[in-house]
PDB file of N, CA and C in Angstrom:
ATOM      1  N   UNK A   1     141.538 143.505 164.913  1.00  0.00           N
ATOM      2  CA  UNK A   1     141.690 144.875 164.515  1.00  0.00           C
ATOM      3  C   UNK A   1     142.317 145.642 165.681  1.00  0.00           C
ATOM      4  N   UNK A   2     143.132 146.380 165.043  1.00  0.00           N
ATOM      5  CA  UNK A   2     143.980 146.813 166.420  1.00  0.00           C
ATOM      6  C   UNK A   2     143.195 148.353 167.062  1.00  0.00           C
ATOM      7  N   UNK A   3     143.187 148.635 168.708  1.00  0.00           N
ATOM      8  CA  UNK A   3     142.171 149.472 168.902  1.00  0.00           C
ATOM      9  C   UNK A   3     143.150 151.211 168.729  1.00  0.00           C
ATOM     10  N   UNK A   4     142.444 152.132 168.631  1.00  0.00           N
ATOM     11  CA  UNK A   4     142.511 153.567 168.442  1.00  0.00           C
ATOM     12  C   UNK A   4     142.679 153.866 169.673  1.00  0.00           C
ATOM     13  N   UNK A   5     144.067 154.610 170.032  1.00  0.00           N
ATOM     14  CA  UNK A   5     143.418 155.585 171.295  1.00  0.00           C
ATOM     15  C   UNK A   5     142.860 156.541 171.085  1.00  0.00           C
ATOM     16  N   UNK A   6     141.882 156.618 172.579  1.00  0.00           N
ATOM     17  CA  UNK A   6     141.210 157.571 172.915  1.00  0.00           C
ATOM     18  C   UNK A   6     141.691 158.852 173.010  1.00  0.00           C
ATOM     19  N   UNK A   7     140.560 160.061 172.881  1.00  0.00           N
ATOM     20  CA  UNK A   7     141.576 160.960 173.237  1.00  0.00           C
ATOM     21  C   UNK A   7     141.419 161.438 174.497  1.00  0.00           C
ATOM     22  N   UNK A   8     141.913 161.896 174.915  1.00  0.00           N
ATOM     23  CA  UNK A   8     141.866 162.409 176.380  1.00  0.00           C
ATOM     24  C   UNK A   8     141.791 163.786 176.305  1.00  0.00           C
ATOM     25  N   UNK A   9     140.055 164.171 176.715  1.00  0.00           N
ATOM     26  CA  UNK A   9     139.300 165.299 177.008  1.00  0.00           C
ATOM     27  C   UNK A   9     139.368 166.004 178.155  1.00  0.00           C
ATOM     28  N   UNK A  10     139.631 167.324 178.678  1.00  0.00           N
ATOM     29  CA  UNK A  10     139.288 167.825 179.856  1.00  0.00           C
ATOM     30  C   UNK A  10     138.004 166.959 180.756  1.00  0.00           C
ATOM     31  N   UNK A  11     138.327 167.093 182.262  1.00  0.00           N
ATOM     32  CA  UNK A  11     137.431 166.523 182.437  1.00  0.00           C
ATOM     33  C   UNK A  11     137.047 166.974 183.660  1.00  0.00           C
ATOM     34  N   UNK A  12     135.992 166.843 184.590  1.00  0.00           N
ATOM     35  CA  UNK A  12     135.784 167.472 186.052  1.00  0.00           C
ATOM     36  C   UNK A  12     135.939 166.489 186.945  1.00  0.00           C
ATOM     37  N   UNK A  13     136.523 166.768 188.020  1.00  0.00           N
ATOM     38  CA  UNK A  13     136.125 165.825 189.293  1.00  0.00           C
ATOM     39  C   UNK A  13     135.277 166.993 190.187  1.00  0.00           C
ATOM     40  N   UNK A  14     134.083 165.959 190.870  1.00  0.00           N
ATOM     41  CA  UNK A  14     133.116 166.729 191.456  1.00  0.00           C
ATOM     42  C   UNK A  14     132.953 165.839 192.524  1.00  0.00           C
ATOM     43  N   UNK A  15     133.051 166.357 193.808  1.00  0.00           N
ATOM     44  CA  UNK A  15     132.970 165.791 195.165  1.00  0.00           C
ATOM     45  C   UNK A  15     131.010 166.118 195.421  1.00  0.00           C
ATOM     46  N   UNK A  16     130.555 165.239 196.703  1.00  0.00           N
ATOM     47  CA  UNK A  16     129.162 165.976 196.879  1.00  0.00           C
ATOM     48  C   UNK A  16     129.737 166.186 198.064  1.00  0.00           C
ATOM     49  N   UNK A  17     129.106 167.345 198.674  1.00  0.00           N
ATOM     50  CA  UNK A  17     129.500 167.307 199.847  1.00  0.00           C
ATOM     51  C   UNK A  17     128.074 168.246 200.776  1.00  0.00           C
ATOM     52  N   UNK A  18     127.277 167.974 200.479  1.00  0.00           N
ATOM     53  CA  UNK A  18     126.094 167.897 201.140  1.00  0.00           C
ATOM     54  C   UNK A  18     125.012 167.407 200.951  1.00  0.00           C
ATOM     55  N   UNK A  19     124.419 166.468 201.957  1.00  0.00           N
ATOM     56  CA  UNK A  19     123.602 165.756 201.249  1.00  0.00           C
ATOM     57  C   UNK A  19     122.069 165.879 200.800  1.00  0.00           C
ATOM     58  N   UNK A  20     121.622 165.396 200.099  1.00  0.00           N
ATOM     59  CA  UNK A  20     120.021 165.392 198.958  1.00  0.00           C
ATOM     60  C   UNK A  20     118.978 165.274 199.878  1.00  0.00           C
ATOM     61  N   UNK A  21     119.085 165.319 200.979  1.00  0.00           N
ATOM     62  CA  UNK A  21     117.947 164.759 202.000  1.00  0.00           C
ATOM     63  C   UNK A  21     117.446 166.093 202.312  1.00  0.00           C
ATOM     64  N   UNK A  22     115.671 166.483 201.901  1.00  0.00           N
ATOM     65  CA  UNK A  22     114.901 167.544 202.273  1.00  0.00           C
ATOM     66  C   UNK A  22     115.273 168.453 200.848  1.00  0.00           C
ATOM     67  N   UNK A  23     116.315 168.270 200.011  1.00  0.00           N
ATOM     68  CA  UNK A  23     115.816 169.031 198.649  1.00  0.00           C
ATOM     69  C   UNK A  23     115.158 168.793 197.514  1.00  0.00           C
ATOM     70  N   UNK A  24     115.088 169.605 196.653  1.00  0.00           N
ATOM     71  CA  UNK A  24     113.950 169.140 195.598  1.00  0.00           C
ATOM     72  C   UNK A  24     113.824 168.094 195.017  1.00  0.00           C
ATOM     73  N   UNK A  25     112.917 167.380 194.525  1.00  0.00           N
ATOM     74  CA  UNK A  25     113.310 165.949 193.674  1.00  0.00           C
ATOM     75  C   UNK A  25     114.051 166.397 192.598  1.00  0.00           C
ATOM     76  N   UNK A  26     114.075 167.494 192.371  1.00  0.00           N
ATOM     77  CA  UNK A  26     114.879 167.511 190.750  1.00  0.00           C
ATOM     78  C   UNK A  26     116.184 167.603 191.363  1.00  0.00           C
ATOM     79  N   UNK A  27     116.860 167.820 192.339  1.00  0.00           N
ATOM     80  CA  UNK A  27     118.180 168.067 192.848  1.00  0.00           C
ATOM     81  C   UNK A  27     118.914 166.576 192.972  1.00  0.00           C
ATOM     82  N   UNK A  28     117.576 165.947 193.818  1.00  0.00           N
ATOM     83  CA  UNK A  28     118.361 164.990 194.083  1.00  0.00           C
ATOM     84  C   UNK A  28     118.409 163.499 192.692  1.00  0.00           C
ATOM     85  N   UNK A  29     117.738 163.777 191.502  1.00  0.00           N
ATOM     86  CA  UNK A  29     117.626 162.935 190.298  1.00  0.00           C
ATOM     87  C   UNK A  29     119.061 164.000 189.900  1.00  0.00           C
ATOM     88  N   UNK A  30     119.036 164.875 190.204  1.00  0.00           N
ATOM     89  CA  UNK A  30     120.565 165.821 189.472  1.00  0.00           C
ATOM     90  C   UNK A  30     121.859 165.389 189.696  1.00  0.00           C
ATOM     91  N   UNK A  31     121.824 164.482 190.896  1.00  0.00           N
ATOM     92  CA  UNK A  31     122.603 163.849 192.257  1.00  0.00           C
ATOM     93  C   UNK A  31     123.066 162.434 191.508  1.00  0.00           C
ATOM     94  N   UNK A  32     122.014 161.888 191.001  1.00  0.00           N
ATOM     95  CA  UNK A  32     121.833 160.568 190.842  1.00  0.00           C
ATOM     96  C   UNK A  32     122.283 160.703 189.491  1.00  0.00           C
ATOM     97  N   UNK A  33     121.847 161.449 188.871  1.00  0.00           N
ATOM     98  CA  UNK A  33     122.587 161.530 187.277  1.00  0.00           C
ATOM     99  C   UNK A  33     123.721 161.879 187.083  1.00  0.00           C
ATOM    100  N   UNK A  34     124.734 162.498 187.768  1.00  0.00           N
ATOM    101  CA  UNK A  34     126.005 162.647 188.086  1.00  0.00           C
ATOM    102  C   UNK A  34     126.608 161.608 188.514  1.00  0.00           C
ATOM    103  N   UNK A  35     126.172 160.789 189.057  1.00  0.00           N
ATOM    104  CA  UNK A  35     127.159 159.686 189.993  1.00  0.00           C
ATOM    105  C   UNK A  35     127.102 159.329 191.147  1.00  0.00           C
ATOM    106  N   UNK A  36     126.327 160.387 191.876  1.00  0.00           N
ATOM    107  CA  UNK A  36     126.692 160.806 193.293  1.00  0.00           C
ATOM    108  C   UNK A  36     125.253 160.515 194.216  1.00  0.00           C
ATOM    109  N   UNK A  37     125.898 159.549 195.281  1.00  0.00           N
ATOM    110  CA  UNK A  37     125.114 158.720 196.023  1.00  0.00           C
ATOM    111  C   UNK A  37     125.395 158.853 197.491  1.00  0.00           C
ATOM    112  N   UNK A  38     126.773 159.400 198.028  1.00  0.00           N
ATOM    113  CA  UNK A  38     127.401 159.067 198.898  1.00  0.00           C
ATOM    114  C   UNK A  38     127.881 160.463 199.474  1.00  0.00           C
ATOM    115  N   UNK A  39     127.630 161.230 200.390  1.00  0.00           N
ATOM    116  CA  UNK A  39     128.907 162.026 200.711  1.00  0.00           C
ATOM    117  C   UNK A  39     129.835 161.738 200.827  1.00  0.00           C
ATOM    118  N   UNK A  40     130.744 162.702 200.758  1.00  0.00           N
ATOM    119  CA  UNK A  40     132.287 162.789 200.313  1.00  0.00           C
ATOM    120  C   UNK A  40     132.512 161.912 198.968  1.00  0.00           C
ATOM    121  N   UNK A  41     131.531 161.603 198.313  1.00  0.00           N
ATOM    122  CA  UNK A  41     132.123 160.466 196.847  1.00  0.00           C
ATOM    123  C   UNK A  41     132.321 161.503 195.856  1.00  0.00           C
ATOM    124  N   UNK A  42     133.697 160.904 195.480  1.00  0.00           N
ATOM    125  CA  UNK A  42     134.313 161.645 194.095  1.00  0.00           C
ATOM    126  C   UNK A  42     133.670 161.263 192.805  1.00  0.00           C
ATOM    127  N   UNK A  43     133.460 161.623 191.814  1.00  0.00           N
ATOM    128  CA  UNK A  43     132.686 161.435 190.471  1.00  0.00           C
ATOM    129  C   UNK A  43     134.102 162.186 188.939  1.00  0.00           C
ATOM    130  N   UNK A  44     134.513 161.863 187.946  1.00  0.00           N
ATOM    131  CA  UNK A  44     135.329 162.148 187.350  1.00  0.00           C
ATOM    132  C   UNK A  44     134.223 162.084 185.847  1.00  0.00           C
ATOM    133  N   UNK A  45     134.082 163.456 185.117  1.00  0.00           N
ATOM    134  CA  UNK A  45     132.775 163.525 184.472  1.00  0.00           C
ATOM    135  C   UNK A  45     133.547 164.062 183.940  1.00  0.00           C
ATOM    136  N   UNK A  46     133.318 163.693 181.665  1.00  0.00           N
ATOM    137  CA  UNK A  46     133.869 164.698 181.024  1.00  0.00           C
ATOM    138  C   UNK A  46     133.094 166.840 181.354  1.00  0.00           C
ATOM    139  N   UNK A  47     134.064 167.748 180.555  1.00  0.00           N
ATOM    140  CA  UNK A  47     133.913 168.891 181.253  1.00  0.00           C
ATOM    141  C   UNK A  47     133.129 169.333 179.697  1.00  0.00           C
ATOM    142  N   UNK A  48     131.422 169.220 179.846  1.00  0.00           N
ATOM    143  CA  UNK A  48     131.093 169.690 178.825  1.00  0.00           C
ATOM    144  C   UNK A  48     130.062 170.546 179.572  1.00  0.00           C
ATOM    145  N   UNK A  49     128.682 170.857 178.363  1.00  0.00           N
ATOM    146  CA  UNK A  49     128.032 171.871 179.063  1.00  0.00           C
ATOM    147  C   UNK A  49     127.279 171.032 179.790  1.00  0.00           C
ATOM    148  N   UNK A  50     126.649 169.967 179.331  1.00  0.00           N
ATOM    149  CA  UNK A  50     125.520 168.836 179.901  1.00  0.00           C
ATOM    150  C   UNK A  50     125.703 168.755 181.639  1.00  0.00           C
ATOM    151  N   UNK A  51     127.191 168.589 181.653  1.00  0.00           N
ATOM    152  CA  UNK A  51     128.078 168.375 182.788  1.00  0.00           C
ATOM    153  C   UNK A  51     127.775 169.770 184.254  1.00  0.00           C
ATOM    154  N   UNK A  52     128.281 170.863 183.297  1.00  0.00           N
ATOM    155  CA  UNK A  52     128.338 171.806 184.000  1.00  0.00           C
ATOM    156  C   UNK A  52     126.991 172.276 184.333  1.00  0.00           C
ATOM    157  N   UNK A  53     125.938 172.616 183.195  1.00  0.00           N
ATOM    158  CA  UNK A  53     124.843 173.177 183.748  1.00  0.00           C
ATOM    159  C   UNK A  53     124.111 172.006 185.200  1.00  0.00           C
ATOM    160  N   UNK A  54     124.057 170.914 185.147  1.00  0.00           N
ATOM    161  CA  UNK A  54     123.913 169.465 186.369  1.00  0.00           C
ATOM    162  C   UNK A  54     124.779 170.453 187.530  1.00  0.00           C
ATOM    163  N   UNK A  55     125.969 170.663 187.461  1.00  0.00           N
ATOM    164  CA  UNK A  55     126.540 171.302 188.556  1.00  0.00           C
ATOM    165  C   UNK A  55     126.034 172.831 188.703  1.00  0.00           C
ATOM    166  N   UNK A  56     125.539 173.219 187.847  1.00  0.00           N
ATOM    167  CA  UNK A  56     125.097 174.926 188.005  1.00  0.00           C
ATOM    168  C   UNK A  56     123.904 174.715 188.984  1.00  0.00           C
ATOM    169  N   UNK A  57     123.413 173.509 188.983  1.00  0.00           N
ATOM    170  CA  UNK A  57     121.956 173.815 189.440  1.00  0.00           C
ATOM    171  C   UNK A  57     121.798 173.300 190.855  1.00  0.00           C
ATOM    172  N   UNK A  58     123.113 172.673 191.364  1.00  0.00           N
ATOM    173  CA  UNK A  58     123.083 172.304 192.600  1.00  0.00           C
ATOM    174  C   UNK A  58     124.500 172.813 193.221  1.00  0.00           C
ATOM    175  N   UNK A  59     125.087 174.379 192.963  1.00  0.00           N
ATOM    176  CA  UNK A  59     125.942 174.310 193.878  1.00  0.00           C
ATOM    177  C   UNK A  59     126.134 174.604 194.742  1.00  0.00           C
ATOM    178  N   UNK A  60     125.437 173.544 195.957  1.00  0.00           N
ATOM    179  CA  UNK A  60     124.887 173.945 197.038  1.00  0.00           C
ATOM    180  C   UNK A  60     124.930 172.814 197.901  1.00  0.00           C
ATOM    181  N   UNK A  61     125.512 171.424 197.208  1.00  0.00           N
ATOM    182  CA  UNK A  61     125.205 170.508 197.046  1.00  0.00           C
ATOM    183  C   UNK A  61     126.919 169.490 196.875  1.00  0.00           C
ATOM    184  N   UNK A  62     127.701 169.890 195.679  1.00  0.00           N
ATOM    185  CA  UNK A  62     128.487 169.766 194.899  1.00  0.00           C
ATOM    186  C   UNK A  62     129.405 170.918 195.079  1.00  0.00           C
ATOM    187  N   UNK A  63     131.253 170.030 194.982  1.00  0.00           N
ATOM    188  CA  UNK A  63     131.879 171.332 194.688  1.00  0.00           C
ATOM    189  C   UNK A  63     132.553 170.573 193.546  1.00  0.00           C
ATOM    190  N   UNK A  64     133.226 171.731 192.636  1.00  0.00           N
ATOM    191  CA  UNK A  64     134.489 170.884 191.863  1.00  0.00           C
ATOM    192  C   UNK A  64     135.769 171.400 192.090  1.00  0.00           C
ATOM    193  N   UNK A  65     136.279 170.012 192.312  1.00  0.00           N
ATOM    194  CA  UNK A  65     137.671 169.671 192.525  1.00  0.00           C
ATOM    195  C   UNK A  65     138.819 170.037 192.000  1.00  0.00           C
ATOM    196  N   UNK A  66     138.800 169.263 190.681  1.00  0.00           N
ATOM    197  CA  UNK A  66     139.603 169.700 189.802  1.00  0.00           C
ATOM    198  C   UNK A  66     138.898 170.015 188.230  1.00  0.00           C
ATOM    199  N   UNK A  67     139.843 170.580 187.880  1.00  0.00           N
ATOM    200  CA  UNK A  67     139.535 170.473 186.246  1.00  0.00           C
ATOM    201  C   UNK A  67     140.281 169.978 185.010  1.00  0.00           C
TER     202      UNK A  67
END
C-alpha cells in the first residue's frame, strides 16, 4: 500500500538553556517531557497548546528558537 504524506505542521524548536538543578520537581519532569536533558540541546516539538503551555511554565529555563 503506497504511504500518504504527512502534512507538515508548524512546529517549535526549543533550546534549554539553563539548567533543572535546584528547581521544582515539576520543572524539571517539564524538562524531561519536552526532550530536554542537556544544556544547549535543541528539541523540534509540534507548535500546539500542550507544547506551549510545558514552555509557559518554565521560561526561565527554555527559550524558543524558531517557529
Amino acid at each position: 500500500m503506497a504511504r500518504t504524506p504527512r502534512k507538515r505542521g508548524k512546529s517549535l524548536e526549543i533550546v534549554q538553556v539553563r539548567s533543572g538543578i535546584g528547581t521544582p520537581e515539576n520543572h524539571k519532569r517539564t524538562l524531561r517531557a519536552l526532550g530536554l536533558t542537556r544544556l544547549n540541546q535543541r528539541v523540534v516539538r509540534p507548535d500546539n497548546p500542550a507544547i506551549r503551555g510545558m514552555v509557559e511554565t518554565i521560561p526561565h529555563l527554555v527559550r524558543i528558537v524558531s517557529e
